[in-house]
C-alpha atoms as a PDB file:
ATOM      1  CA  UNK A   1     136.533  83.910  80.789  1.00  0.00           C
ATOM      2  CA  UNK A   2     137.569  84.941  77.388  1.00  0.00           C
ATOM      3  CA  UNK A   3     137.735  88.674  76.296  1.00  0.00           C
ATOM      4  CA  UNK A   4     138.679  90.419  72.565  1.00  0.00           C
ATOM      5  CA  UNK A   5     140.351  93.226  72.407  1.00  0.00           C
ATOM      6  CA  UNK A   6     139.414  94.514  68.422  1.00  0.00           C
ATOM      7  CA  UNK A   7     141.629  97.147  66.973  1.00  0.00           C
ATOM      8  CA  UNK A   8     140.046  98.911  64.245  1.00  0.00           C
ATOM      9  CA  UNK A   9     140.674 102.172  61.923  1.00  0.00           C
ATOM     10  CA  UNK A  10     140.065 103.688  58.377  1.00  0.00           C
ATOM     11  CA  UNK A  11     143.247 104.126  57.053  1.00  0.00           C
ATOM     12  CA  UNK A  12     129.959  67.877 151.657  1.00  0.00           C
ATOM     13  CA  UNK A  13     127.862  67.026 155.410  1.00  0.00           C
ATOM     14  CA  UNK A  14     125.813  69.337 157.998  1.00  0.00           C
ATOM     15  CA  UNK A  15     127.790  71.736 160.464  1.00  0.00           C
ATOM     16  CA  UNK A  16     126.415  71.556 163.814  1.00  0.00           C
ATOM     17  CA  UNK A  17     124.429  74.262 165.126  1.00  0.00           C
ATOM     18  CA  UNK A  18     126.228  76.887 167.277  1.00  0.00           C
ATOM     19  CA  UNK A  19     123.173  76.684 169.965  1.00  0.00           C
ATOM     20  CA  UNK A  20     124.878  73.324 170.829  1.00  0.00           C
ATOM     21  CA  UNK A  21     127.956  74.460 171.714  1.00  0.00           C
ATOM     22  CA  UNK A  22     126.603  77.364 173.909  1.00  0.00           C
ATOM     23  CA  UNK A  23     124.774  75.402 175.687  1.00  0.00           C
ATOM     24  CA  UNK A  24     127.122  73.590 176.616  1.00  0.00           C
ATOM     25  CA  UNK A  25     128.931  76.302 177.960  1.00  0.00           C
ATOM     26  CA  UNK A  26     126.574  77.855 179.676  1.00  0.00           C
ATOM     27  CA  UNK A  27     126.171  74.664 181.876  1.00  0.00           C
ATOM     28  CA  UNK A  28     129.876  74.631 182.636  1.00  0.00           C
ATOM     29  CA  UNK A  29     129.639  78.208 183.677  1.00  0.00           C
ATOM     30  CA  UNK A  30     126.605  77.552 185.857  1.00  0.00           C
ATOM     31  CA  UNK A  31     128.287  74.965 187.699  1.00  0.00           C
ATOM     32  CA  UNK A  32     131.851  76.724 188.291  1.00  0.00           C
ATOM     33  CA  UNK A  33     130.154  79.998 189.959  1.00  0.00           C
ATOM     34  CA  UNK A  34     127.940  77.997 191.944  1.00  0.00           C
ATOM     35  CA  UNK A  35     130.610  76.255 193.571  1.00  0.00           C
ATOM     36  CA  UNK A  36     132.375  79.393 193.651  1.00  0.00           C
ATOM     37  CA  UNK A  37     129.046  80.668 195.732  1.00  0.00           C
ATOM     38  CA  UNK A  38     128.684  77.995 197.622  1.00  0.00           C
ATOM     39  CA  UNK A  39     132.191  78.563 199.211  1.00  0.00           C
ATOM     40  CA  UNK A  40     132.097  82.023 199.721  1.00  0.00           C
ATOM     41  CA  UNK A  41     128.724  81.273 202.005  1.00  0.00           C
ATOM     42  CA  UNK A  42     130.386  79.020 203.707  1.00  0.00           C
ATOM     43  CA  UNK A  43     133.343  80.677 204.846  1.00  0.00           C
ATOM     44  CA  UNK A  44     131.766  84.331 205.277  1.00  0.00           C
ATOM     45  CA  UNK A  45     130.908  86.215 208.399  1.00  0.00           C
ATOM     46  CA  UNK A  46     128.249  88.337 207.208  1.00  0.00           C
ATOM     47  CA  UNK A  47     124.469  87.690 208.442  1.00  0.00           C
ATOM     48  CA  UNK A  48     122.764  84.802 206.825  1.00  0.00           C
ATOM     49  CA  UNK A  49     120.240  86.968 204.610  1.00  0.00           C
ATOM     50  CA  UNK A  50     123.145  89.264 203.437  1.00  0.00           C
ATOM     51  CA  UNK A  51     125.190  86.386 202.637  1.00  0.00           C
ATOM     52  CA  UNK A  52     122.060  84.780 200.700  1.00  0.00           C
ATOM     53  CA  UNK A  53     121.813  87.927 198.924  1.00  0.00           C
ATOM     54  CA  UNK A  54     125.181  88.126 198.088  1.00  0.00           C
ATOM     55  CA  UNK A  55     125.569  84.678 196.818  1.00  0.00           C
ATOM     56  CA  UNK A  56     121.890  85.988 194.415  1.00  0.00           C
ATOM     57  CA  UNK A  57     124.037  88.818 193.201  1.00  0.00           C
ATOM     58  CA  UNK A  58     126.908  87.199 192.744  1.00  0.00           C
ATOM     59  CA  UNK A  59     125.744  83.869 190.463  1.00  0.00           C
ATOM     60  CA  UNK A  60     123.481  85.965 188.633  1.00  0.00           C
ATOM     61  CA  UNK A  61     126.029  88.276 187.724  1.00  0.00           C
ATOM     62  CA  UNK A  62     128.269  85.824 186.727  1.00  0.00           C
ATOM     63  CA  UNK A  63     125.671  83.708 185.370  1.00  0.00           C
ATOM     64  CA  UNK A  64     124.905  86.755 183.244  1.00  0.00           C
ATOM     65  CA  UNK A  65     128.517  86.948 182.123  1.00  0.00           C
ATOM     66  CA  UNK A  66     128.665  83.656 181.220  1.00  0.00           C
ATOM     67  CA  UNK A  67     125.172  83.639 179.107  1.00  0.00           C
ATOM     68  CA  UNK A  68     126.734  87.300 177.084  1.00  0.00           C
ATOM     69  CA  UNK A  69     129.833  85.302 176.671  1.00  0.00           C
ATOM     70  CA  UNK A  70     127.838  81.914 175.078  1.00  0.00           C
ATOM     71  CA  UNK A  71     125.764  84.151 173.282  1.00  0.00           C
ATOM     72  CA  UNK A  72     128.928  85.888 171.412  1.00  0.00           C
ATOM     73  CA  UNK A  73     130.198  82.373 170.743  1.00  0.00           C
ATOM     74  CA  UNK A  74     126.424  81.782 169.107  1.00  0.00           C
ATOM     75  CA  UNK A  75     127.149  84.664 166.955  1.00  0.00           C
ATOM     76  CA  UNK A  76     130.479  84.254 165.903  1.00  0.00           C
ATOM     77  CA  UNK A  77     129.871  80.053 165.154  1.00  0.00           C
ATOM     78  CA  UNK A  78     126.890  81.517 162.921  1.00  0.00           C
ATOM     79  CA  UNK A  79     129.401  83.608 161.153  1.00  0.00           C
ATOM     80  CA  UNK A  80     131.903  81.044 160.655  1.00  0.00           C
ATOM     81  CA  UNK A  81     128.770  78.837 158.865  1.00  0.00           C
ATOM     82  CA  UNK A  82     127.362  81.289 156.671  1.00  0.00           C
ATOM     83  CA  UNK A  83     131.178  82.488 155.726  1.00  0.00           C
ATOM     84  CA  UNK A  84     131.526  78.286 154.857  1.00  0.00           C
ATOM     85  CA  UNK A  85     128.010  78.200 152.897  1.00  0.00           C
ATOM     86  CA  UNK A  86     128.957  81.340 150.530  1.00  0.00           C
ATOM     87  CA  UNK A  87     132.956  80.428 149.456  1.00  0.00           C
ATOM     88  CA  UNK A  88     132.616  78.643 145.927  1.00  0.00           C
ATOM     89  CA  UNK A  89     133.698  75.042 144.689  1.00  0.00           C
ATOM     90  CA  UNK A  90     136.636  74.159 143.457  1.00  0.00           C
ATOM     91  CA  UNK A  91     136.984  72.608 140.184  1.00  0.00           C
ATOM     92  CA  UNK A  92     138.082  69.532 142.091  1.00  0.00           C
ATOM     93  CA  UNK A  93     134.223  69.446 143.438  1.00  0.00           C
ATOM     94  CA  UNK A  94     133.084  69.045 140.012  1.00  0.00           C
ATOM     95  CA  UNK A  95     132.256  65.570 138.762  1.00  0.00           C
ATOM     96  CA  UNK A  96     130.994  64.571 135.472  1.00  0.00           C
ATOM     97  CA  UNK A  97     132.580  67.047 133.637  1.00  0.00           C
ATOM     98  CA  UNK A  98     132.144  65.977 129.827  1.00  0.00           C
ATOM     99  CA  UNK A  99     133.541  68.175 126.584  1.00  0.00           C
ATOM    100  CA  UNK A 100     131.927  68.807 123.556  1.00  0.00           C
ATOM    101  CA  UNK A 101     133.295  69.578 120.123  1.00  0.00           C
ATOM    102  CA  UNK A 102     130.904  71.473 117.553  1.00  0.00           C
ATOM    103  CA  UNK A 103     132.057  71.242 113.871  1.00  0.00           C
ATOM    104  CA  UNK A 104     131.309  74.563 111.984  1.00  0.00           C
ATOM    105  CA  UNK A 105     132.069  74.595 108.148  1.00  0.00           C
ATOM    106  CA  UNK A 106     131.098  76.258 104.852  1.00  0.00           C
ATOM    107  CA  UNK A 107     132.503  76.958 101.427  1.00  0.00           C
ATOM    108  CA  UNK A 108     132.449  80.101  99.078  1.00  0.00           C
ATOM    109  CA  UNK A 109     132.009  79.378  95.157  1.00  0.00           C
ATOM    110  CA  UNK A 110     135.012  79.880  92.674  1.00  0.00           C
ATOM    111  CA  UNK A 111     134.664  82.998  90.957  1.00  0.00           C
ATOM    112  CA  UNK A 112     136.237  84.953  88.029  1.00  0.00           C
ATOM    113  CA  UNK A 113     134.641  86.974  85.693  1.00  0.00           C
ATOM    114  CA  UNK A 114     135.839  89.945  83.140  1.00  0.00           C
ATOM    115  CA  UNK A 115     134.019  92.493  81.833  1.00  0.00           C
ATOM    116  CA  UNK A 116     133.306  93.562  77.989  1.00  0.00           C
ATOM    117  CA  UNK A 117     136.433  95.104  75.894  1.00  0.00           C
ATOM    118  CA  UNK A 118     135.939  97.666  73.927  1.00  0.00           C
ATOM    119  CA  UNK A 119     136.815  98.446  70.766  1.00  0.00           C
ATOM    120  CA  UNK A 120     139.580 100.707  69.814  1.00  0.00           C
ATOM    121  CA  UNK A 121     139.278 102.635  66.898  1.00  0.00           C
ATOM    122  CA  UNK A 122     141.861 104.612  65.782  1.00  0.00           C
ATOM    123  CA  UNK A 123     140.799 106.371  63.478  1.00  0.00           C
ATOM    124  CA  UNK A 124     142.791 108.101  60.832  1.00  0.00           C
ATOM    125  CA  UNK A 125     146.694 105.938  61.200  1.00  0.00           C
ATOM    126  CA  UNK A 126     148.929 108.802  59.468  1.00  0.00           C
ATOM    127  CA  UNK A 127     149.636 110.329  62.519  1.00  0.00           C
ATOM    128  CA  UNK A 128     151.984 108.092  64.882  1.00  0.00           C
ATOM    129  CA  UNK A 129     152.194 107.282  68.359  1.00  0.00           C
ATOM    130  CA  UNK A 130     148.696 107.328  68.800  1.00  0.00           C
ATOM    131  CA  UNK A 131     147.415 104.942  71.530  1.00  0.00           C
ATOM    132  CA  UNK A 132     143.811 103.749  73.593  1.00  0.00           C
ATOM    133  CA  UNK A 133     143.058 102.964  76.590  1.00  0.00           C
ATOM    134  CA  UNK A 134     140.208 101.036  78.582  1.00  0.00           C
ATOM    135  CA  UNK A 135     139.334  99.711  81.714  1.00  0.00           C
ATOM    136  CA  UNK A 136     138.186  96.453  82.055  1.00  0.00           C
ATOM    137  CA  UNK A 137     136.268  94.929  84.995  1.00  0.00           C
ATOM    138  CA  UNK A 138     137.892  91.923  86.594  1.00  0.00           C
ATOM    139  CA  UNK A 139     136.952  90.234  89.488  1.00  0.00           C
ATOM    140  CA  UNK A 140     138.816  86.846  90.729  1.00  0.00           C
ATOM    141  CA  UNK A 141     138.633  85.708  94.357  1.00  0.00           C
ATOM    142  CA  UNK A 142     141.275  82.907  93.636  1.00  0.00           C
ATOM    143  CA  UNK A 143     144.736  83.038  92.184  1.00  0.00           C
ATOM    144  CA  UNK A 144     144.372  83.312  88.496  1.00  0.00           C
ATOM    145  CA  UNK A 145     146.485  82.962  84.845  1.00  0.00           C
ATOM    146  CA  UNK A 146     145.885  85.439  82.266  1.00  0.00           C
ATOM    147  CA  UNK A 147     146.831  84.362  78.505  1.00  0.00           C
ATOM    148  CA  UNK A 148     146.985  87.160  75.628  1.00  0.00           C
ATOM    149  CA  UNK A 149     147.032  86.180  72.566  1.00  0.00           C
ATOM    150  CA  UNK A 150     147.058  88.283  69.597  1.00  0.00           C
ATOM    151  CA  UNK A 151     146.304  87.435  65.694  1.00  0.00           C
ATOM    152  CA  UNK A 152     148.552  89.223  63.938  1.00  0.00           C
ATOM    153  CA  UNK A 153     151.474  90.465  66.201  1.00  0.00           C
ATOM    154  CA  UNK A 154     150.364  94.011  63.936  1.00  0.00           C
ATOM    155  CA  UNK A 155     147.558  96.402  62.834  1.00  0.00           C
ATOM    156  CA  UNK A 156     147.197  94.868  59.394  1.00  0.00           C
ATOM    157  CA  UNK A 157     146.057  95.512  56.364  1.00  0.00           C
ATOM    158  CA  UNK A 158     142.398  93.473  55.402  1.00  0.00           C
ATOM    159  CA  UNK A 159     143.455  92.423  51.898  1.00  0.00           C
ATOM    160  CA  UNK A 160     147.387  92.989  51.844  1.00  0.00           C
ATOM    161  CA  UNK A 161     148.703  92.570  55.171  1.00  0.00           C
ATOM    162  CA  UNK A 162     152.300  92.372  53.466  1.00  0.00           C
ATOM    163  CA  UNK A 163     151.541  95.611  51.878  1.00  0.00           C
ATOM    164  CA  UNK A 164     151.754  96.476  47.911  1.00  0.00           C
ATOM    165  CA  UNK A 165     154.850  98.185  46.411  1.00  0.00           C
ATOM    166  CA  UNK A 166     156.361 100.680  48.316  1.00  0.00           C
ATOM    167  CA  UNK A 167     153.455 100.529  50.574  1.00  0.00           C
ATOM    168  CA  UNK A 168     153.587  98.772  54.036  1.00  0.00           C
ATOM    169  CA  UNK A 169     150.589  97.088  54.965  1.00  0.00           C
ATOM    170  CA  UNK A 170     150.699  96.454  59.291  1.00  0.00           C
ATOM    171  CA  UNK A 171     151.415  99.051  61.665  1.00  0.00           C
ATOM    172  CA  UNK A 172     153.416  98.022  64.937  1.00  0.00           C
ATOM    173  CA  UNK A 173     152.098  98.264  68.538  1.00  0.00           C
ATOM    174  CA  UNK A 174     152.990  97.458  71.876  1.00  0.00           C
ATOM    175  CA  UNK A 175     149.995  96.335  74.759  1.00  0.00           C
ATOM    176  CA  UNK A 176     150.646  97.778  77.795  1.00  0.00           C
ATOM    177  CA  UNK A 177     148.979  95.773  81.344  1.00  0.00           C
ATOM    178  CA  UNK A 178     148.350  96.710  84.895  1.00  0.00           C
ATOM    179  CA  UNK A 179     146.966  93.925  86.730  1.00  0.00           C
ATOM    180  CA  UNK A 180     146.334  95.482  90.374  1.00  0.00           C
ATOM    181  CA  UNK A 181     145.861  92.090  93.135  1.00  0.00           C
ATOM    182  CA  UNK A 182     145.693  91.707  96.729  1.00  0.00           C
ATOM    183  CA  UNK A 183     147.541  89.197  98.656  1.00  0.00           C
ATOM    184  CA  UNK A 184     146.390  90.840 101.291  1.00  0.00           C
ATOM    185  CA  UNK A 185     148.489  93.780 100.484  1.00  0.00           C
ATOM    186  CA  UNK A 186     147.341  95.808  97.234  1.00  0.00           C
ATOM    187  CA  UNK A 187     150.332  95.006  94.654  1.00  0.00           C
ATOM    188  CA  UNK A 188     150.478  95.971  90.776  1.00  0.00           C
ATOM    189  CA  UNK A 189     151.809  93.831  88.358  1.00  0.00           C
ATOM    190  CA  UNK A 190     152.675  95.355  85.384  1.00  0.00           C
ATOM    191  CA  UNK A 191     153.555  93.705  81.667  1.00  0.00           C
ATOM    192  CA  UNK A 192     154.669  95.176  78.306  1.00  0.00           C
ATOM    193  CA  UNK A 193     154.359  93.479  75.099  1.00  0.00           C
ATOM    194  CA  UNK A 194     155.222  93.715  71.713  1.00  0.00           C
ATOM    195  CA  UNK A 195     152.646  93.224  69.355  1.00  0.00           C
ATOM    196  CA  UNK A 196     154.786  90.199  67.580  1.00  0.00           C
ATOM    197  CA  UNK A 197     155.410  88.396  70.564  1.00  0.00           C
ATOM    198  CA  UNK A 198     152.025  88.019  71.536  1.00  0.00           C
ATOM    199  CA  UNK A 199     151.095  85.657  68.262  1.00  0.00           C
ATOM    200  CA  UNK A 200     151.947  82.749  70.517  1.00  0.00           C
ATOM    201  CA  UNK A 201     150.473  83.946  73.705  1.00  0.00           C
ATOM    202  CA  UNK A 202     151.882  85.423  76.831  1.00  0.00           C
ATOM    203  CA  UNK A 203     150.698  84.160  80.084  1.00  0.00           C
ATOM    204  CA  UNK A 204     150.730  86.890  83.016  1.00  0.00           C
ATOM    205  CA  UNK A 205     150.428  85.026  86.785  1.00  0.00           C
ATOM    206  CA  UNK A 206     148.553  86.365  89.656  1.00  0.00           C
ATOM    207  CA  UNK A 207     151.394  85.339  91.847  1.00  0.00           C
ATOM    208  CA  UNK A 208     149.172  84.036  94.284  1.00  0.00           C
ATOM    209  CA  UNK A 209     146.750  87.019  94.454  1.00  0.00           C
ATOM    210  CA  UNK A 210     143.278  87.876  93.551  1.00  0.00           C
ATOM    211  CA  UNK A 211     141.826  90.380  91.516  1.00  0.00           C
ATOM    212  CA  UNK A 212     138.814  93.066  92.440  1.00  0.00           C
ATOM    213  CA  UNK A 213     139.928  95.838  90.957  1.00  0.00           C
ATOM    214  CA  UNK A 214     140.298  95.446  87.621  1.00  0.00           C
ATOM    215  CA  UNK A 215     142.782  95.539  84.514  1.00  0.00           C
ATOM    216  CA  UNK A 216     144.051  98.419  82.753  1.00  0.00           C
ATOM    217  CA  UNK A 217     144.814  97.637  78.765  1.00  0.00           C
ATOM    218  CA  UNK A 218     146.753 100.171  76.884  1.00  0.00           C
ATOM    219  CA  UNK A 219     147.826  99.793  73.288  1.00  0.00           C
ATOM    220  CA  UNK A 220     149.894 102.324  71.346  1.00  0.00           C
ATOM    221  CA  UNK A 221     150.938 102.253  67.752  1.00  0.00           C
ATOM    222  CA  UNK A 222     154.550 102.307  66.717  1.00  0.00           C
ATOM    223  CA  UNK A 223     156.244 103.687  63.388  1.00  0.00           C
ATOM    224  CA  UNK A 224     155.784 102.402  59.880  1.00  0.00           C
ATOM    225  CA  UNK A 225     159.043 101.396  58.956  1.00  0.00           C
ATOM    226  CA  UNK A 226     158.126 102.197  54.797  1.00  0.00           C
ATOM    227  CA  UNK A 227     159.664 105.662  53.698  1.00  0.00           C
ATOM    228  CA  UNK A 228     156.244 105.670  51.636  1.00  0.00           C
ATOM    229  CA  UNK A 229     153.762 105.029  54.456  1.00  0.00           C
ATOM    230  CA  UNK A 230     150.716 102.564  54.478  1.00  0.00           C
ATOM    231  CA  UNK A 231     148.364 100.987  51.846  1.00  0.00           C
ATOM    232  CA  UNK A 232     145.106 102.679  51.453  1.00  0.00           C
ATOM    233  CA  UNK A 233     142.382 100.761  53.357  1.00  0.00           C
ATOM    234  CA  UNK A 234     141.074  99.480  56.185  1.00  0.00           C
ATOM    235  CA  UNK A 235     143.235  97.658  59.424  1.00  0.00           C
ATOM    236  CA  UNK A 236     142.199  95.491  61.910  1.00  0.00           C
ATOM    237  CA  UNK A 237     143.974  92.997  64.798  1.00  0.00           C
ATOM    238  CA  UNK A 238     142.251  91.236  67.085  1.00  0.00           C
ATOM    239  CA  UNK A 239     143.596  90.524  70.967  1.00  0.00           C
ATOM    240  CA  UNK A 240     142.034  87.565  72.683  1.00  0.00           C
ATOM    241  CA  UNK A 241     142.400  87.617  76.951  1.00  0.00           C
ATOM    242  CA  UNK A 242     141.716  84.663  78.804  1.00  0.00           C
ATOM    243  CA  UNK A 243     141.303  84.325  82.824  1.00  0.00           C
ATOM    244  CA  UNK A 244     142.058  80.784  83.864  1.00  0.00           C
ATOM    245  CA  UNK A 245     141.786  80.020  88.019  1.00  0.00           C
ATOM    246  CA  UNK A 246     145.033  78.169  89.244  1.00  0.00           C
END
């Protein structure tokens, strides 16, 4: 982008069912108080329907016993399955495990634009030290190099800018730039030139930064250096700015 600055002026498998295994024991129990029974029949002394009712008591008490005791083993090998049906696999478990990679991309378009300078008009130049300042927009989201490049190096005059007689015909001046970037931290770089040294260009770098918030340009006149002051007419210099992306 390419900007003027114009100075003007006048002048796994199934578990097996708990049942099973209380059946089981059941059976055993059945069998070891019956022979238990049987014995005390045979060796007791007691009448033949009291013993017969004693050996009823007796193996279906412990018959009884032994059903309570299968039935707790029911319920606790019931426990023990549904505690093994709700504990989670292990990763080792896991077969066929397969990865995937997803590629995400995008791009955002170069940009670096400046806004309009305005014109300075100074008006009336017998009065020195006299300056004008503007803000221009800039707005760069990639590292940039800014070239200034002046005309004259000097307000001159539009007919005689070496002056007539004892009459000067440029007035001095000095461009003053802030150049606020981010990179990411908000930095200012900040530039001084003399109006001379800008006739071959000066190049100021972003360092690496960008640029949102704008530039300041400030340009103030210096001293005529002729004891009888300027030529009558009218002065001019024009500044040119360009933005270049590194």
């Amino acid at each position: 982008m390419d900007g003027e600055l114009r100075v003007m002026c006048s002048g796994g498998s199934r578990p097996r069912h708990p049942q099973t295994g209380s059946l089981r024991a059941l059976g055993g129990a059945q069998t070891t108080d019956f022979v238990g029974a049987a014995a005390d029949y045979r060796v007791g002394v007691a009448s033949q329907d009291a013993q017969r009712a004693a050996i009823s008591s007796s193996f279906a008490g412990r018959l009884f016993g032994s059903a309570r005791v299968c039935f707790a083993s029911a319920a606790v090998g019931a426990a023990l399955i549904l505690g093994v049906a709700a504990s989670p696999a292990s990763a080792q478990d896991i077969s066929n495990v397969k990865s995937m990679d997803i590629a995400v991309q995008g791009s955002i378009a170069q940009r670096c634009q400046m806004g309009t300078i305005p014109t300075a008009d100074f008006g009336e130049l017998t009065r020195a030290g006299r300056f004008a300042a503007a803000k221009v927009a800039l707005d760069c989201n990639l590292p940039f190099t800014m070239l200034i490049k002046a005309q004259n190096g000097a307000l001159v005059h539009s007919e005689m800018p070496h002056g007539q007689g004892p009459y000067a015909g440029s007035v001095p001046y000095s461009l003053d730039v802030e150049l606020p970037v981010r990179r990411p931290a908000t930095e200012m770089i900040s530039k001084v030139f003399e109006g001379r040294s800008l006739v071959g260009g000066q190049e100021i770098s972003s360092a690496g930064g960008i640029a949102m918030d704008g530039l300041l340009l400030r340009l103030s006149l210096g001293s005529v250096s002729s004891e009888a002051g300027l030529l009558a007419g009218q002065y001019g210099e024009v500044i040119e700015i360009t933005i270049a992306p590194n």
